[in-house]
PDB file of N, CA and C in Angstrom:
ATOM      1  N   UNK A   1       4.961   2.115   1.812  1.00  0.00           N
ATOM      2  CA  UNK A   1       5.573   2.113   3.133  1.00  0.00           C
ATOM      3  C   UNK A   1       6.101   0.712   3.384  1.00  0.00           C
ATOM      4  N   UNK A   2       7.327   0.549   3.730  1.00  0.00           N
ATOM      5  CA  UNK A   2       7.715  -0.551   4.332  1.00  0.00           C
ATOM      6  C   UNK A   2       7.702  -1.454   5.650  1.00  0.00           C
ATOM      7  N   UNK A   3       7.360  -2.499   5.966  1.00  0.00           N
ATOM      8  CA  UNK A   3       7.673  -2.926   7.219  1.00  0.00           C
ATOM      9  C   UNK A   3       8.558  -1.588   8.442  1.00  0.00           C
ATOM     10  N   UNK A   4      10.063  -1.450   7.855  1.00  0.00           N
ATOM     11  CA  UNK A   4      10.809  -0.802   8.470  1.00  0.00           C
ATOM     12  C   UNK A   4      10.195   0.351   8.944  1.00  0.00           C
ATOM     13  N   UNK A   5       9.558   1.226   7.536  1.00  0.00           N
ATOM     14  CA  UNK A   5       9.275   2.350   7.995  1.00  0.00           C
ATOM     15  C   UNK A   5       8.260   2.867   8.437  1.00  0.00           C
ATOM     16  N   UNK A   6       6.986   1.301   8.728  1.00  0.00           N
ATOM     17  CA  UNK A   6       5.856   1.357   9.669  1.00  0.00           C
ATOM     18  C   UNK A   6       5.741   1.021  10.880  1.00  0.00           C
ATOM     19  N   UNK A   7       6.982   2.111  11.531  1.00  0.00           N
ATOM     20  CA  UNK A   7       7.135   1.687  12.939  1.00  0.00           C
ATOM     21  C   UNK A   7       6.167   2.276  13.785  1.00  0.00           C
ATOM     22  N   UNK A   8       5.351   3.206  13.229  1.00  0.00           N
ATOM     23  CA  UNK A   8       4.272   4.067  13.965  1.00  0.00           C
ATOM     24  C   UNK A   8       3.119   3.343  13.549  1.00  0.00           C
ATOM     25  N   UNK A   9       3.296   2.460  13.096  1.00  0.00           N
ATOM     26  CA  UNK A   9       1.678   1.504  12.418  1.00  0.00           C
ATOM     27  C   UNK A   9       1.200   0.237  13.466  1.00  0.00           C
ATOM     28  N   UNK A  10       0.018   0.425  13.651  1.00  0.00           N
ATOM     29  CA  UNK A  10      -0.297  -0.717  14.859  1.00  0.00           C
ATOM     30  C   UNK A  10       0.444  -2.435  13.999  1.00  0.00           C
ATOM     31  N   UNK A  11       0.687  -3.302  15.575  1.00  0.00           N
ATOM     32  CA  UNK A  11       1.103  -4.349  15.224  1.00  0.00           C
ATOM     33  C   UNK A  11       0.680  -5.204  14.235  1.00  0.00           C
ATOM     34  N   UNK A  12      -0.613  -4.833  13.785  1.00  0.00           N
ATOM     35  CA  UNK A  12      -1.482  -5.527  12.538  1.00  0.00           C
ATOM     36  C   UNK A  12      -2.018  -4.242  11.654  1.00  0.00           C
ATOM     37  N   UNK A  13      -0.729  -4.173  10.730  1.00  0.00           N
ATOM     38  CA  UNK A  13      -1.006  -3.276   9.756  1.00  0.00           C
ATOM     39  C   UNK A  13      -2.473  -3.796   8.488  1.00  0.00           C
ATOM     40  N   UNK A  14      -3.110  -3.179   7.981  1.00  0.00           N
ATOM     41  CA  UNK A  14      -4.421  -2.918   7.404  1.00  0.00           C
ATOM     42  C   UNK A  14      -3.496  -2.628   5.720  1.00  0.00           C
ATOM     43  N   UNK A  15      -4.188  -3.328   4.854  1.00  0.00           N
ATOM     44  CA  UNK A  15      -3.765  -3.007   3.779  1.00  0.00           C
ATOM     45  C   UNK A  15      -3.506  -1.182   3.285  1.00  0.00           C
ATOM     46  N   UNK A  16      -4.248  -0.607   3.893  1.00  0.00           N
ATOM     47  CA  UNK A  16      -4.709   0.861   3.231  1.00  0.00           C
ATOM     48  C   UNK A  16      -3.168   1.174   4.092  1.00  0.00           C
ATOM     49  N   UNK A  17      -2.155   0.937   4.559  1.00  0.00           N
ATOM     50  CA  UNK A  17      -1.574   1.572   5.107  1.00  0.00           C
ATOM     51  C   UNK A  17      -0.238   1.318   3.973  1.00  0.00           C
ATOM     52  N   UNK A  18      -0.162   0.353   3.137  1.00  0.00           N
ATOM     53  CA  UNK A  18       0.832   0.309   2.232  1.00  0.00           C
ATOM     54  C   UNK A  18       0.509   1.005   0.487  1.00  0.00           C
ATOM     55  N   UNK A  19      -0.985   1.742   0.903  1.00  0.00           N
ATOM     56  CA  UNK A  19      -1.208   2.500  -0.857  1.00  0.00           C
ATOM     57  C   UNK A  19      -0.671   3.814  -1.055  1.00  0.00           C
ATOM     58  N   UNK A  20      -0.651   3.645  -2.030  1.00  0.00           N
ATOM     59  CA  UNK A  20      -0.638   5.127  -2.247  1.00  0.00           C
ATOM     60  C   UNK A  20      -1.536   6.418  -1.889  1.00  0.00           C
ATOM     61  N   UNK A  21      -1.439   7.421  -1.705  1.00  0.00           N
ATOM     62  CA  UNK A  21      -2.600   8.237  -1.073  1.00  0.00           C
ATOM     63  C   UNK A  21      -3.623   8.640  -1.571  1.00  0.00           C
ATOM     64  N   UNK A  22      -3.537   8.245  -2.985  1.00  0.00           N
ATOM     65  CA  UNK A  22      -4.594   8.376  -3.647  1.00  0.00           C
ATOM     66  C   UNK A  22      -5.621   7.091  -4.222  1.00  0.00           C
ATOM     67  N   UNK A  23      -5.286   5.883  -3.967  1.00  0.00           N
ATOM     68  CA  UNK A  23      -5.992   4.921  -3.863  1.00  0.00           C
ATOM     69  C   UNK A  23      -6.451   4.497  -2.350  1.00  0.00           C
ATOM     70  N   UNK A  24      -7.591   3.360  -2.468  1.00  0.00           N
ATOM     71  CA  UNK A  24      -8.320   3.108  -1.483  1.00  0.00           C
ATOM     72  C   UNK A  24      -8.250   2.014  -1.371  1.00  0.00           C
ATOM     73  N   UNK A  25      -8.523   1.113  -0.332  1.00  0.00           N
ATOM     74  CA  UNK A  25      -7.890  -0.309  -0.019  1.00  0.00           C
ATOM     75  C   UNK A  25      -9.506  -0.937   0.137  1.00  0.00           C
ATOM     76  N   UNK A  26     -10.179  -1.806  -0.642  1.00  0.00           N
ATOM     77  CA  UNK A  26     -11.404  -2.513  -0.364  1.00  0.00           C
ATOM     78  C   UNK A  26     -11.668  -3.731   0.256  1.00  0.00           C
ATOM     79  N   UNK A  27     -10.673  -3.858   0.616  1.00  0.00           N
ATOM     80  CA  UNK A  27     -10.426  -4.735   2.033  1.00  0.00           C
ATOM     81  C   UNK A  27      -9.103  -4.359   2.617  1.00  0.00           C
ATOM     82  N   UNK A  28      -9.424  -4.938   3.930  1.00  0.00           N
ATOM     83  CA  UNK A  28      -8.453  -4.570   4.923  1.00  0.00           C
ATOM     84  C   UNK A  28      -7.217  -5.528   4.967  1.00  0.00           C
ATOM     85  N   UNK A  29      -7.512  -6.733   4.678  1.00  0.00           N
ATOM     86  CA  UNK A  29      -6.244  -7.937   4.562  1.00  0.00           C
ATOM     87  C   UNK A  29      -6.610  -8.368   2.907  1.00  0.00           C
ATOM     88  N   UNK A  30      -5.190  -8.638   2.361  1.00  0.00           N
ATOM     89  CA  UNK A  30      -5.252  -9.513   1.130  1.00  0.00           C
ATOM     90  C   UNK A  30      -4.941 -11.009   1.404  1.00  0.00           C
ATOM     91  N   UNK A  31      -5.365 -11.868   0.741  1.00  0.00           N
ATOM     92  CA  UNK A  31      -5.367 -13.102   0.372  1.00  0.00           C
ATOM     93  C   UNK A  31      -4.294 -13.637   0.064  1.00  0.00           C
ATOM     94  N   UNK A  32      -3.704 -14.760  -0.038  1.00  0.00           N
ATOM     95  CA  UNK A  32      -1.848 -15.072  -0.020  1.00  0.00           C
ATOM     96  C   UNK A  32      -1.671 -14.295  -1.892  1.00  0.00           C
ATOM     97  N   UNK A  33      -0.537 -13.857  -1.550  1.00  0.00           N
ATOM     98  CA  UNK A  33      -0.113 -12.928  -3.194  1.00  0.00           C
ATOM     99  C   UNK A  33       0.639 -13.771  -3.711  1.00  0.00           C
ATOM    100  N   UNK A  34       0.507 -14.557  -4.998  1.00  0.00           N
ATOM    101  CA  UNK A  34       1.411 -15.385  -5.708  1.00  0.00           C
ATOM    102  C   UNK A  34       1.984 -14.973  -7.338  1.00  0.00           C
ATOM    103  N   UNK A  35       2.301 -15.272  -7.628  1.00  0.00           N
ATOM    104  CA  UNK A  35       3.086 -14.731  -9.027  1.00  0.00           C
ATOM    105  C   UNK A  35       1.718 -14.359 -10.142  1.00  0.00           C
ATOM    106  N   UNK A  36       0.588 -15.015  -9.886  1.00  0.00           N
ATOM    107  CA  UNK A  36      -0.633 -14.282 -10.408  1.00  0.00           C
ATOM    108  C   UNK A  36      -1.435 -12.924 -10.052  1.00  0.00           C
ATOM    109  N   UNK A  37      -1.671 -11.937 -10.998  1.00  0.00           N
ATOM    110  CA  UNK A  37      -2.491 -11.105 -10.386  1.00  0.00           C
ATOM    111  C   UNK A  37      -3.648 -11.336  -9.690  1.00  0.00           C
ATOM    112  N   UNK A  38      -4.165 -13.108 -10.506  1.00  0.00           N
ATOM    113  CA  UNK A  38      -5.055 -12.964 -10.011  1.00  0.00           C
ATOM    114  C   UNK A  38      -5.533 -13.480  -8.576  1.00  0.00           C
ATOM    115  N   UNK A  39      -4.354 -13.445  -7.921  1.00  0.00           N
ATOM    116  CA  UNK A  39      -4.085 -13.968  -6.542  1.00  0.00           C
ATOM    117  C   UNK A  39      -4.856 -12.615  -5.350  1.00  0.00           C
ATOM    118  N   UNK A  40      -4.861 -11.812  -5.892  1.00  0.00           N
ATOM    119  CA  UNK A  40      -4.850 -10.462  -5.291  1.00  0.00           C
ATOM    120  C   UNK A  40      -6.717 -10.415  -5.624  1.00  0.00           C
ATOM    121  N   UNK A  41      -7.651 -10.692  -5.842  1.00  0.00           N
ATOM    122  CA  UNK A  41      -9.053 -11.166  -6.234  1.00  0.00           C
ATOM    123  C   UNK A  41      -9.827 -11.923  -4.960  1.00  0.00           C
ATOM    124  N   UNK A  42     -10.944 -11.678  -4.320  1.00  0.00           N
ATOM    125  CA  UNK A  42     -11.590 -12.450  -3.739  1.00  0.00           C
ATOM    126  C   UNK A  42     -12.734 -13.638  -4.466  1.00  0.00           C
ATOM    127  N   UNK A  43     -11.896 -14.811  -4.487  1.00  0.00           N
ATOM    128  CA  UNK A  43     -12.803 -15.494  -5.553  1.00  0.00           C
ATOM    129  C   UNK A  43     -12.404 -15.514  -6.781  1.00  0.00           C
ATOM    130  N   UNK A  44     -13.458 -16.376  -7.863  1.00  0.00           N
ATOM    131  CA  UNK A  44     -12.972 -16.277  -9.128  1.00  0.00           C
ATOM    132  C   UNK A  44     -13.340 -14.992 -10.086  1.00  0.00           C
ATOM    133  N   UNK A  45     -14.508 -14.480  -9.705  1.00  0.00           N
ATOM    134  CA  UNK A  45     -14.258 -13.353 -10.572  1.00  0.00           C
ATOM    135  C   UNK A  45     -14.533 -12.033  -9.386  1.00  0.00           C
ATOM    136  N   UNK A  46     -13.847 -12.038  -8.398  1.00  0.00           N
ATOM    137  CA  UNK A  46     -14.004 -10.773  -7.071  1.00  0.00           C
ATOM    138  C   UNK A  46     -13.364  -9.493  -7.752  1.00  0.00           C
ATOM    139  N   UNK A  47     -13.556  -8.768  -7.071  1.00  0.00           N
ATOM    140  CA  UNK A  47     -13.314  -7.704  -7.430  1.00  0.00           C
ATOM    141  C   UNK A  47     -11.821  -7.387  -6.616  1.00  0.00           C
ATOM    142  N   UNK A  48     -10.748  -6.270  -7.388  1.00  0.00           N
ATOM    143  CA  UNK A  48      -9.583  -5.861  -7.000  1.00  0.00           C
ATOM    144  C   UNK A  48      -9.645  -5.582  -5.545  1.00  0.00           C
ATOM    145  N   UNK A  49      -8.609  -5.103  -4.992  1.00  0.00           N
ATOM    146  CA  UNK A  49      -8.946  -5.204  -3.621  1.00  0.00           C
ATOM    147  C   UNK A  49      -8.010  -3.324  -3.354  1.00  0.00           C
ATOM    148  N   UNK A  50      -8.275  -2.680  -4.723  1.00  0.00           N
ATOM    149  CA  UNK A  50      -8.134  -1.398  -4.415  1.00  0.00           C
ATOM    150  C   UNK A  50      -8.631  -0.776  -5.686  1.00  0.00           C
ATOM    151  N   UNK A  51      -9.347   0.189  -5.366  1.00  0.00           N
ATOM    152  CA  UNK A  51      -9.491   1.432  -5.605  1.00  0.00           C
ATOM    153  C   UNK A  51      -9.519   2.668  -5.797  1.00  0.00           C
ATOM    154  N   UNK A  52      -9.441   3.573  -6.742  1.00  0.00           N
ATOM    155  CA  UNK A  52      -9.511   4.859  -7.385  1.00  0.00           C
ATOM    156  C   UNK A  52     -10.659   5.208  -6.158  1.00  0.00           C
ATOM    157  N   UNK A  53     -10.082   6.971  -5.741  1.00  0.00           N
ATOM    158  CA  UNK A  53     -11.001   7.751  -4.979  1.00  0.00           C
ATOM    159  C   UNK A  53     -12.339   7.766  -5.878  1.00  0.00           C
ATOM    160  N   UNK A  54     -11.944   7.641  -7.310  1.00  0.00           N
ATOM    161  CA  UNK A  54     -13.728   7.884  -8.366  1.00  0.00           C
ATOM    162  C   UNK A  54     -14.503   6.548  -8.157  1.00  0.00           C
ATOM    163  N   UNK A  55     -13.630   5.257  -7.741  1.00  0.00           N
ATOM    164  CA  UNK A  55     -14.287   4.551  -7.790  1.00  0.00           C
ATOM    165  C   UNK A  55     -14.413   3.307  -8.736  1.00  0.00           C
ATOM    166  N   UNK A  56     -12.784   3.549  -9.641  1.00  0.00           N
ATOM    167  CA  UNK A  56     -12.467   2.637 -10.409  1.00  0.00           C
ATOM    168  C   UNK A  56     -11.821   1.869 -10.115  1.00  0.00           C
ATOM    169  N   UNK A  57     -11.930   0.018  -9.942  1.00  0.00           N
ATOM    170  CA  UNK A  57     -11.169  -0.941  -9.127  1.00  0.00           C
ATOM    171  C   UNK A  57      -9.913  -0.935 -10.063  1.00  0.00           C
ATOM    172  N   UNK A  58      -9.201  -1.478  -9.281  1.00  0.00           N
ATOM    173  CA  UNK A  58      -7.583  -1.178  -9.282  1.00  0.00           C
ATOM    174  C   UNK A  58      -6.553  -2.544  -8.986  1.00  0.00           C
ATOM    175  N   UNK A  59      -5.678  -3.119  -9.471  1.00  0.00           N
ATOM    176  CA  UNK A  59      -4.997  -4.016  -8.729  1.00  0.00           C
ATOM    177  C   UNK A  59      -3.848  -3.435  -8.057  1.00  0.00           C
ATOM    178  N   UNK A  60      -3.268  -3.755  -7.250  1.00  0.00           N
ATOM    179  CA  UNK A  60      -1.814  -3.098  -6.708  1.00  0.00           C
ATOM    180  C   UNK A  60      -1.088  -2.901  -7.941  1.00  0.00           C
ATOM    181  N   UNK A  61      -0.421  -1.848  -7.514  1.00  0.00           N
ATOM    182  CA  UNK A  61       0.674  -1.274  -8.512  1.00  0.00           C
ATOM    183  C   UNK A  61       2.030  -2.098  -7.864  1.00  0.00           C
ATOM    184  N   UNK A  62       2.830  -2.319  -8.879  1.00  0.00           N
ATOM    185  CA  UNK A  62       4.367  -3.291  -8.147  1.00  0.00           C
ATOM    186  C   UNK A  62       4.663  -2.441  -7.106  1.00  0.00           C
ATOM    187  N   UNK A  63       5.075  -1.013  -6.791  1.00  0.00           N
ATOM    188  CA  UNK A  63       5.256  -0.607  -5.462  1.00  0.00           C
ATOM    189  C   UNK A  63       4.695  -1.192  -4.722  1.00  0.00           C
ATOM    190  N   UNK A  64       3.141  -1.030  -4.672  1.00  0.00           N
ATOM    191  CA  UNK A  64       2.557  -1.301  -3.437  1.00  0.00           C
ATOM    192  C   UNK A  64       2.468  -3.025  -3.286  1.00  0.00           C
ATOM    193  N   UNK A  65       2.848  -3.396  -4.118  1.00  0.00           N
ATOM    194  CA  UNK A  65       2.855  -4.675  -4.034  1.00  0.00           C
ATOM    195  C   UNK A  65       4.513  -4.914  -2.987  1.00  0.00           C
ATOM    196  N   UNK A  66       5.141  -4.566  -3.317  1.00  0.00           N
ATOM    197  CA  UNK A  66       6.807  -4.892  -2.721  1.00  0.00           C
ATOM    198  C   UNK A  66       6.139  -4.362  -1.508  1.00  0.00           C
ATOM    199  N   UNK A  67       5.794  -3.124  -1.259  1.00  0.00           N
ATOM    200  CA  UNK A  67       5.538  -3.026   0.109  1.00  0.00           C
ATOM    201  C   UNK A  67       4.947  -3.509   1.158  1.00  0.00           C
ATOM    202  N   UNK A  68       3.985  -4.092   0.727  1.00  0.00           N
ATOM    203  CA  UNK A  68       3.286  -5.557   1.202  1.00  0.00           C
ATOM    204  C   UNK A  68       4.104  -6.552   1.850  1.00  0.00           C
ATOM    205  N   UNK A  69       5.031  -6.931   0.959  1.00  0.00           N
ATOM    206  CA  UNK A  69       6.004  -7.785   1.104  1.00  0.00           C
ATOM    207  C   UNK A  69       7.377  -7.314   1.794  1.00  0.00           C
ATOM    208  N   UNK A  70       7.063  -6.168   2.194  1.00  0.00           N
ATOM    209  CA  UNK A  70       7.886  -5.408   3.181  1.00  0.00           C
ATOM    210  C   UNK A  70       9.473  -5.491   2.630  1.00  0.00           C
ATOM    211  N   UNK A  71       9.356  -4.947   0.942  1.00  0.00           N
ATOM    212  CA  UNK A  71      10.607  -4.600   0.262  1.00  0.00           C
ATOM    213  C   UNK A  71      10.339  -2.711   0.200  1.00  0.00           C
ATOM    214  N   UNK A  72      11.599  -2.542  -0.094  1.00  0.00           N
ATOM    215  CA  UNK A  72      11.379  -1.082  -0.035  1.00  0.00           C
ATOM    216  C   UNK A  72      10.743  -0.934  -1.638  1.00  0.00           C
ATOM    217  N   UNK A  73      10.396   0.459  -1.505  1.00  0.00           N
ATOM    218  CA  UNK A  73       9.768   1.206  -3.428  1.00  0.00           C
ATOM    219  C   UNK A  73      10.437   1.199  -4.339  1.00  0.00           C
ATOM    220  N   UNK A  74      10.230   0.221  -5.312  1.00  0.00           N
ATOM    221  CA  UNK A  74      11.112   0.018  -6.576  1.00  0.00           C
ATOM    222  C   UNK A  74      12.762  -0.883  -6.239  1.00  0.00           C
ATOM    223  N   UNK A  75      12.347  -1.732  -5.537  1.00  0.00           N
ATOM    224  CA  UNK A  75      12.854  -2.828  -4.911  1.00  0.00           C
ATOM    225  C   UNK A  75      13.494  -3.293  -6.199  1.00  0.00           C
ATOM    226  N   UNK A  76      12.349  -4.238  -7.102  1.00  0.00           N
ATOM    227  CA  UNK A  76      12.689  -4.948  -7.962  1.00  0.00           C
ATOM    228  C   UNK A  76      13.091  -3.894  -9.500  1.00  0.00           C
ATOM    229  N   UNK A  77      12.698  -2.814  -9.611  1.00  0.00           N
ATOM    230  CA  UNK A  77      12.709  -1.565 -10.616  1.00  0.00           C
ATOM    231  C   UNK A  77      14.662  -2.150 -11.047  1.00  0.00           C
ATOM    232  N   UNK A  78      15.105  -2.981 -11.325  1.00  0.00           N
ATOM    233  CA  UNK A  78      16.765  -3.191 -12.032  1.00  0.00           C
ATOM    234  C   UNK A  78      16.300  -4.117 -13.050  1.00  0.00           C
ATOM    235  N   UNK A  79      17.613  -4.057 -14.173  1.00  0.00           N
ATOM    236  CA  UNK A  79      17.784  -5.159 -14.811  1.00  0.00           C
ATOM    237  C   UNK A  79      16.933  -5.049 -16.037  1.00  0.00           C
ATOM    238  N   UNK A  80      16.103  -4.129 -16.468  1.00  0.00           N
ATOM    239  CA  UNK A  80      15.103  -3.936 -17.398  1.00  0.00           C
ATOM    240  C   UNK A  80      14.316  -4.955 -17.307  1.00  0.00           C
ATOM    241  N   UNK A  81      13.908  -5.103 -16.315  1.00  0.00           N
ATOM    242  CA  UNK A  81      12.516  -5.712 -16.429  1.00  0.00           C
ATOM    243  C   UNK A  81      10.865  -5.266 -16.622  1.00  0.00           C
ATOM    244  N   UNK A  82      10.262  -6.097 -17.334  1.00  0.00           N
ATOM    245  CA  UNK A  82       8.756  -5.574 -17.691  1.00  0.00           C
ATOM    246  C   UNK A  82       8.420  -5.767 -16.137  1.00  0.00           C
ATOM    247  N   UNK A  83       6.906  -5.333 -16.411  1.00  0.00           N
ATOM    248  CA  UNK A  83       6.233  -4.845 -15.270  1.00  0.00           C
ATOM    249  C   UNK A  83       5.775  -6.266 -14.473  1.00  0.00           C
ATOM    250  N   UNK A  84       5.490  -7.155 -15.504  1.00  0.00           N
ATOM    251  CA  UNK A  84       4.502  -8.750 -15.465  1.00  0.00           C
ATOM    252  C   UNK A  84       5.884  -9.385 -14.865  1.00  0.00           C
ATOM    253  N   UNK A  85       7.321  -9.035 -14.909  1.00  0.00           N
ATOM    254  CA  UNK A  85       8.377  -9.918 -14.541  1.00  0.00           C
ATOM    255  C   UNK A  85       8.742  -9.304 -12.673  1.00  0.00           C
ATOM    256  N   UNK A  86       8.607  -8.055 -12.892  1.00  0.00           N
ATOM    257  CA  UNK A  86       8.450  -7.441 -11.352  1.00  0.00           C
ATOM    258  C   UNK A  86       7.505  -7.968 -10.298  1.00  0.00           C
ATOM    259  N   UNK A  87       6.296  -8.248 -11.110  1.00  0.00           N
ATOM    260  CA  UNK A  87       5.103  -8.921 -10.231  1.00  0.00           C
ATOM    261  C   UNK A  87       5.893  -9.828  -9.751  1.00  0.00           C
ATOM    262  N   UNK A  88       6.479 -10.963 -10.640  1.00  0.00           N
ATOM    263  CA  UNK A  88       6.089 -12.292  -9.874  1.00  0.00           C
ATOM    264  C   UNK A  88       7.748 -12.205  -9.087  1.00  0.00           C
ATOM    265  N   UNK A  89       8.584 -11.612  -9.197  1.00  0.00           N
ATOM    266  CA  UNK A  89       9.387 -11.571  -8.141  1.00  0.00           C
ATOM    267  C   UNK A  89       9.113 -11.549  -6.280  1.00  0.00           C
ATOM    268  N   UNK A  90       8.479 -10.856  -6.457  1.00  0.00           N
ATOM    269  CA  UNK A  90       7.965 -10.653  -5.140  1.00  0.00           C
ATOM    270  C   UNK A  90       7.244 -12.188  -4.833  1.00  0.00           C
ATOM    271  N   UNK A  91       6.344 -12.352  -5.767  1.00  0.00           N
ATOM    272  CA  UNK A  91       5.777 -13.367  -5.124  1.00  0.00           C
ATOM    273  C   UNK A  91       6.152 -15.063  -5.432  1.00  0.00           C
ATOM    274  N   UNK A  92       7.617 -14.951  -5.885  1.00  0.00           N
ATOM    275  CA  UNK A  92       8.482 -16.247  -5.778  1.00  0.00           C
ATOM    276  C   UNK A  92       9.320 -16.103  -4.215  1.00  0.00           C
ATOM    277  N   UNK A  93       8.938 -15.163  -3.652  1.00  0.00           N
ATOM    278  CA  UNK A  93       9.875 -15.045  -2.415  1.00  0.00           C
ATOM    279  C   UNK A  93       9.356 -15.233  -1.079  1.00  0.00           C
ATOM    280  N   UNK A  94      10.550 -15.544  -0.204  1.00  0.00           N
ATOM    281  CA  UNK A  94      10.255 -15.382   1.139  1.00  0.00           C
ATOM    282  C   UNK A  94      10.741 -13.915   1.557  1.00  0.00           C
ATOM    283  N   UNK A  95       9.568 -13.404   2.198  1.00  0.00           N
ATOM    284  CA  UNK A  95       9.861 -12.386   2.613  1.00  0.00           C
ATOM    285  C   UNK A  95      10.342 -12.069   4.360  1.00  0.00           C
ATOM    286  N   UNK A  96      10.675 -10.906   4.804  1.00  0.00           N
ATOM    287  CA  UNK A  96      10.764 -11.105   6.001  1.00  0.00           C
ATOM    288  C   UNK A  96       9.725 -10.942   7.285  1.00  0.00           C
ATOM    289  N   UNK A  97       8.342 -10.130   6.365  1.00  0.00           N
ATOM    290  CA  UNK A  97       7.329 -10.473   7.490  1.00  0.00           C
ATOM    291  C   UNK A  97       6.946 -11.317   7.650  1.00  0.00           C
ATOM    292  N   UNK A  98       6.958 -12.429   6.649  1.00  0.00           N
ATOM    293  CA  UNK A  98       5.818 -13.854   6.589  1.00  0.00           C
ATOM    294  C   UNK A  98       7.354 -14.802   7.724  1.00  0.00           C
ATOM    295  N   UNK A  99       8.675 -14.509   6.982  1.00  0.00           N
ATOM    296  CA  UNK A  99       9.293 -15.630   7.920  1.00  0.00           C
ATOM    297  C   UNK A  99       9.465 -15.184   9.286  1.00  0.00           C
ATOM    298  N   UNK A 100       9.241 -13.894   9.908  1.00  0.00           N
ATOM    299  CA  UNK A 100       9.017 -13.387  10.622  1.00  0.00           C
ATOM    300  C   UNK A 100       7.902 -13.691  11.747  1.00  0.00           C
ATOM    301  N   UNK A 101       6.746 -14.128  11.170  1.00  0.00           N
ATOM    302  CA  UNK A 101       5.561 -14.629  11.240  1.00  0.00           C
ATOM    303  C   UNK A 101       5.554 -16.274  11.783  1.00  0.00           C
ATOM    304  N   UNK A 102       6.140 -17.060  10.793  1.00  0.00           N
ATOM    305  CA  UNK A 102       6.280 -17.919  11.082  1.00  0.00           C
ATOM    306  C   UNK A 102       7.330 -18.564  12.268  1.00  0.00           C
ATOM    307  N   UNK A 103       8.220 -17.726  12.732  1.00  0.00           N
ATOM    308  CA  UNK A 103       9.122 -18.458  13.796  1.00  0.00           C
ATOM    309  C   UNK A 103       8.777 -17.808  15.168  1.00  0.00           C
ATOM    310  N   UNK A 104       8.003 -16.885  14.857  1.00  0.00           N
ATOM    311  CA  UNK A 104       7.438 -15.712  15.847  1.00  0.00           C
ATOM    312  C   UNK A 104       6.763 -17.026  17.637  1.00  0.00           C
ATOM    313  N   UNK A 105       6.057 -18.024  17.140  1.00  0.00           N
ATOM    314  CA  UNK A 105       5.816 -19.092  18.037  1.00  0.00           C
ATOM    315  C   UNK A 105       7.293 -19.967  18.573  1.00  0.00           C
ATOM    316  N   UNK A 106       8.410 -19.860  17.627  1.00  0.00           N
ATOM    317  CA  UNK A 106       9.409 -20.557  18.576  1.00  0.00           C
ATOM    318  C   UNK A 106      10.226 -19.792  19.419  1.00  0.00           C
ATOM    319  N   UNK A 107       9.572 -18.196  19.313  1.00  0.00           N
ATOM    320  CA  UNK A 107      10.742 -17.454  20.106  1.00  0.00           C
ATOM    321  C   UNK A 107      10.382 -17.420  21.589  1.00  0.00           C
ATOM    322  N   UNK A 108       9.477 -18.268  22.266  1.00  0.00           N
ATOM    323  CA  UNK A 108       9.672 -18.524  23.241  1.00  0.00           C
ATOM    324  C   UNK A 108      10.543 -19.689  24.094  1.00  0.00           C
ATOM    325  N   UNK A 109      10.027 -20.963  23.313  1.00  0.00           N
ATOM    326  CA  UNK A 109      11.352 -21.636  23.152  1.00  0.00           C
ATOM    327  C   UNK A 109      13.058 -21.568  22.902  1.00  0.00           C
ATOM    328  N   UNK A 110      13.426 -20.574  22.713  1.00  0.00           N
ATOM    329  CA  UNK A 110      14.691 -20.125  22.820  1.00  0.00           C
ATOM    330  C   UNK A 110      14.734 -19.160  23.335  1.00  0.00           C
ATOM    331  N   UNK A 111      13.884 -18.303  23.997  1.00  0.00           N
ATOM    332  CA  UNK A 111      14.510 -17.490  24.984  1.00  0.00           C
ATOM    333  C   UNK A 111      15.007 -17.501  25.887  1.00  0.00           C
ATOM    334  N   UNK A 112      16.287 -16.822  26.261  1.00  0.00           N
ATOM    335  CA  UNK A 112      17.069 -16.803  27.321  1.00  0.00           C
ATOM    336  C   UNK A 112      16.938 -16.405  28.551  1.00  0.00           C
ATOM    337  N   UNK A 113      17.326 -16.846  29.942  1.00  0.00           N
ATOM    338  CA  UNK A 113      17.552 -16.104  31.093  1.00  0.00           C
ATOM    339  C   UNK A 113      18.307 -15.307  31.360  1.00  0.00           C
ATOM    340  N   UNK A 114      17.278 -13.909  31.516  1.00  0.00           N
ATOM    341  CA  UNK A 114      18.827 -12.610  31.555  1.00  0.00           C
ATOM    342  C   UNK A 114      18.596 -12.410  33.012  1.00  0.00           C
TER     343      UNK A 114
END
C-alpha cells in the first residue's frame, strides 16, 4: 500500500499496514531503512521485523519495502535489475513521506491569511 493509497489509514500508519496479507509485522515502527538489510534488524543480531503466519522471520520483500517509502509496487522492478540492486534504491533516496515529515514544522511559518 502506498502513502497515496492509505488515505483510510490513521495519520500514523503501523508497519503491518504496508505487508502483504499474509505476513505479520513484529513491530509496529521500523528503524531508519538504509541500503543494508541489515538496517531493517533491532540491534546487532535482532530479529526481522516480519513474519510468516507459521512463524518464520522474514525481512521485507522490495515491494513492501518501496511501500514504506511510499513508492508504488514494483516501483524500482525496470532496467533488469537484481533484487540486492532494488533494495538499495529505495534506500539511497529521499522520499516523500520523510521530506514531508521534515518541513511539516515550517508549514506554519508560511502560512497564509485567507
Amino acid at each position: 500500500m502506498s502513502q497515496v493509497a492509505a488515505a483510510g489509514v490513521s495519520e500514523t500508519p503501523t508497519l503491518q499496514d504496508y505487508l502483504k496479507p499474509y505476513h505479520k509485522a513484529t513491530v509496529s515502527r521500523l528503524p531508519t531503512l538504509t541500503t543494508s538489510s541489515a538496517s531493517q534488524r533491532k540491534g546487532h543480531h535482532g530479529k526481522p521485523p516480519v513474519e510468516s503466519f507459521s512463524g518464520i522471520p522474514l525481512s521485507l520483500s522490495v515491494t513492501e519495502q518501496e511501500a514504506v517509502f511510499g513508492f508504488r509496487p514494483h516501483y524500482t522492478d525496470t532496467g533488469h535489475l537484481s533484487i540486492t540492486q532494488r533494495r538499495k534504491l529505495p534506500g539511497k533516496s529521499w522520499c516523500v513521506p520523510v521530506v514531508k515529515d521534515i518541513l511539516k514544522p515550517l508549514q506554519s511559518l508560511f502560512d497564509t491569511a485567507k
